[in-house]
N, C-alpha and C. Protein backbone atom coordinates (compact mmCIF):
# COMPACT_ATOMS: atom_id res chain seq x y z
N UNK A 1 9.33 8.30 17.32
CA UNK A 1 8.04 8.64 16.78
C UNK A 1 8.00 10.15 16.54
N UNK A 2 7.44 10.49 15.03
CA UNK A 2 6.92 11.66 15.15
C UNK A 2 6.21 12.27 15.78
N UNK A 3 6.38 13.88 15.62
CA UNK A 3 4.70 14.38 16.21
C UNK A 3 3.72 14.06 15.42
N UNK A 4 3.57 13.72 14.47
CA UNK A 4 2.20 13.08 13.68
C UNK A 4 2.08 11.44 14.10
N UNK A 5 2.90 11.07 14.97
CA UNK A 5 2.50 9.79 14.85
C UNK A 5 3.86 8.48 14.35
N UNK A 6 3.69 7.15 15.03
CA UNK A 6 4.43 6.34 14.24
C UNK A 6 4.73 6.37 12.96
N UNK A 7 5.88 6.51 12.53
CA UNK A 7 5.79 6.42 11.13
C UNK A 7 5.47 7.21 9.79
N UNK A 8 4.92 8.51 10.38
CA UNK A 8 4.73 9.55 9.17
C UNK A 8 5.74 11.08 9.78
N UNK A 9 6.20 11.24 8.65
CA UNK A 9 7.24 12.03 8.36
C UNK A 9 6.53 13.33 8.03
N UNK A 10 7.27 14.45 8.68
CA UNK A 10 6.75 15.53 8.42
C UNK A 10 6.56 15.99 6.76
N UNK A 11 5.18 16.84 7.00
CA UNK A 11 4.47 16.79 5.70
C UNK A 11 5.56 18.16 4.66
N UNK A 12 5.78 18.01 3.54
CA UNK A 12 6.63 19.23 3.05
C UNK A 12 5.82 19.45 1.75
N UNK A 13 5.92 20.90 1.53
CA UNK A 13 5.59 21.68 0.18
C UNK A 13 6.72 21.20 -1.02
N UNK A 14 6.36 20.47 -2.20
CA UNK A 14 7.43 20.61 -3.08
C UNK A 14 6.44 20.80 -4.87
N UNK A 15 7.32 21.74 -5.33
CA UNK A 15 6.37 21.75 -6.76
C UNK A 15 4.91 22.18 -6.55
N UNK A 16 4.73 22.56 -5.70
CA UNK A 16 3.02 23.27 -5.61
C UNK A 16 2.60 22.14 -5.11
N UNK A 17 2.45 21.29 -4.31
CA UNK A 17 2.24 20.31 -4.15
C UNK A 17 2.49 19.89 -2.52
N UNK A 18 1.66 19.52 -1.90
CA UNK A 18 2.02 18.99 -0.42
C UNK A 18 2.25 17.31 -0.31
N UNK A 19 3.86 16.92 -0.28
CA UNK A 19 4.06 15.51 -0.11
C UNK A 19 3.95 15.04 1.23
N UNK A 20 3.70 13.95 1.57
CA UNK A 20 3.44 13.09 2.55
C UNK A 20 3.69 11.98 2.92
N UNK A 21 4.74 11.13 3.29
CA UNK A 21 4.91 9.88 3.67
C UNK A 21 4.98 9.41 5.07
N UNK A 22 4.34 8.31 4.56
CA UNK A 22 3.84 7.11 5.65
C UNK A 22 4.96 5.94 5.67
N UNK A 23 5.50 5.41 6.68
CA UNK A 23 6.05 4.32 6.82
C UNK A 23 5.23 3.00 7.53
N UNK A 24 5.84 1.64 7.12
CA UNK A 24 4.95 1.05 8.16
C UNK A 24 6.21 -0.45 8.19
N UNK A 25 5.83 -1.88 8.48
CA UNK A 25 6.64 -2.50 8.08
C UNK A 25 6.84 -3.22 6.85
N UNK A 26 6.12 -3.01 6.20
CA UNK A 26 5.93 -3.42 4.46
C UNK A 26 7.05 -2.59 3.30
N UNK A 27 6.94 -1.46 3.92
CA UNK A 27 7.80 -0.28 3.14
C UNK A 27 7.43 1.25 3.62
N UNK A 28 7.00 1.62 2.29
CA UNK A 28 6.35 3.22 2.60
C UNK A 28 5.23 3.51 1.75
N UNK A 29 4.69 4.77 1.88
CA UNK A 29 3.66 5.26 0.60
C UNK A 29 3.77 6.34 0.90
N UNK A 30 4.09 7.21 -0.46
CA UNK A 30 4.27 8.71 -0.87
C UNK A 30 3.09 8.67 -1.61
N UNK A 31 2.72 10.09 -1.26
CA UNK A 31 1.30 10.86 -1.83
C UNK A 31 1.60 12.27 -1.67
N UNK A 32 1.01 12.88 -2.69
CA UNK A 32 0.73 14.23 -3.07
C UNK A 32 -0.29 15.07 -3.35
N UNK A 33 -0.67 15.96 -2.59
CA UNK A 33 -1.77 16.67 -2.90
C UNK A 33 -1.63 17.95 -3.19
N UNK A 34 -3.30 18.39 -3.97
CA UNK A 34 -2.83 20.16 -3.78
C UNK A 34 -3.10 20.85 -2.93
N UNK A 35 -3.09 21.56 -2.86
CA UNK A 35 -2.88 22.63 -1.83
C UNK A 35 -4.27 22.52 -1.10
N UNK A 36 -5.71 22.85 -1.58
CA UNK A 36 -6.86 22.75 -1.36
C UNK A 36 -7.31 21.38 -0.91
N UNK A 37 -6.80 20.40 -1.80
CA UNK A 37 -6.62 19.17 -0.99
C UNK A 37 -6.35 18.85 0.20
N UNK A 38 -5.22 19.03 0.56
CA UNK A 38 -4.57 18.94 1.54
C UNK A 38 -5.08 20.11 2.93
N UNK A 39 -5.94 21.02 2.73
CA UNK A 39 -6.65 22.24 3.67
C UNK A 39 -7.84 20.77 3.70
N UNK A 40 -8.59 20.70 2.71
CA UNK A 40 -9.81 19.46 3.27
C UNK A 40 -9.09 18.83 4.49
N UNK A 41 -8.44 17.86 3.83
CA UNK A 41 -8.15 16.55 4.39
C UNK A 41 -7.71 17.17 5.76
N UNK A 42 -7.44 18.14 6.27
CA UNK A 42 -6.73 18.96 7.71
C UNK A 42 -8.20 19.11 8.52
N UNK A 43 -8.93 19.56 7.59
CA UNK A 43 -10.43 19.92 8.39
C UNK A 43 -10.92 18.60 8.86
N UNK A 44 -10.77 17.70 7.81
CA UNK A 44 -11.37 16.43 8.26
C UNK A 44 -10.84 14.93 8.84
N UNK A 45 -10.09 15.42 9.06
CA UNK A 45 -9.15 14.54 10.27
C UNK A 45 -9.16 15.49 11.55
N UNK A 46 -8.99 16.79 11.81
CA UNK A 46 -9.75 17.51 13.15
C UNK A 46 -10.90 16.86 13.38
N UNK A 47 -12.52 16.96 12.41
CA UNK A 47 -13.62 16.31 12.85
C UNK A 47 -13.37 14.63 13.27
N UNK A 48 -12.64 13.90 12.57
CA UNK A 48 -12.49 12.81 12.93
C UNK A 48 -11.47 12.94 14.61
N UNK A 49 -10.96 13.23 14.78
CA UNK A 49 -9.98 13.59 16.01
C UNK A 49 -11.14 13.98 17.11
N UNK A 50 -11.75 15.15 16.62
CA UNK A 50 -12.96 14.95 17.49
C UNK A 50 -14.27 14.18 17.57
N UNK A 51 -14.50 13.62 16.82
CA UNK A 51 -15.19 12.34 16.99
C UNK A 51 -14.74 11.08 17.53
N UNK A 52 -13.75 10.65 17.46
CA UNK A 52 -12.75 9.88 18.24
C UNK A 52 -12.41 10.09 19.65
N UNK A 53 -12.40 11.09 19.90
CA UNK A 53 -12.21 11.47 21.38
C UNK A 53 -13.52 11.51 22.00
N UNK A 54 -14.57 11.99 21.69
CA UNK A 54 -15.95 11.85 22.02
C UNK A 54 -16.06 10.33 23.00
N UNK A 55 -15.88 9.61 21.54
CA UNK A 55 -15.89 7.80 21.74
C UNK A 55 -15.03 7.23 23.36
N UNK A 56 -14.24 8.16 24.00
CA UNK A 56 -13.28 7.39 24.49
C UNK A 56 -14.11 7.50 26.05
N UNK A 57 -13.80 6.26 26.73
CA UNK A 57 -14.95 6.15 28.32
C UNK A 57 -13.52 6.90 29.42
């Protein structure tokens, strides 16, 4: 296992662009974002991370 987790592969810069793949047992899924994209989606998986942990007894 990664440090991100089962199955996702560390995230890399290519072409201006931040790629990302996920594995699972079906196959995979590659995605690409931009740069600003990819700063959101960081902020908001922290809030979700901490909202999730909140939840836990």
């Amino acid at each position: 296992m990664s440090k991100y987790g089962e199955g996702v592969d560390e995230p890399y810069a290519h072409t201006g662009l931040v790629s990302l793949t996920v594995r699972d047992y079906d196959g995979r899924a590659v995605t690409s974002i931009a740069p600003d994209e990819a700063r959101l989606l960081g902020l908001r998986l922290i809030k979700m991370a901490d909202e999730a942990e909140a939840q836990e007894w």
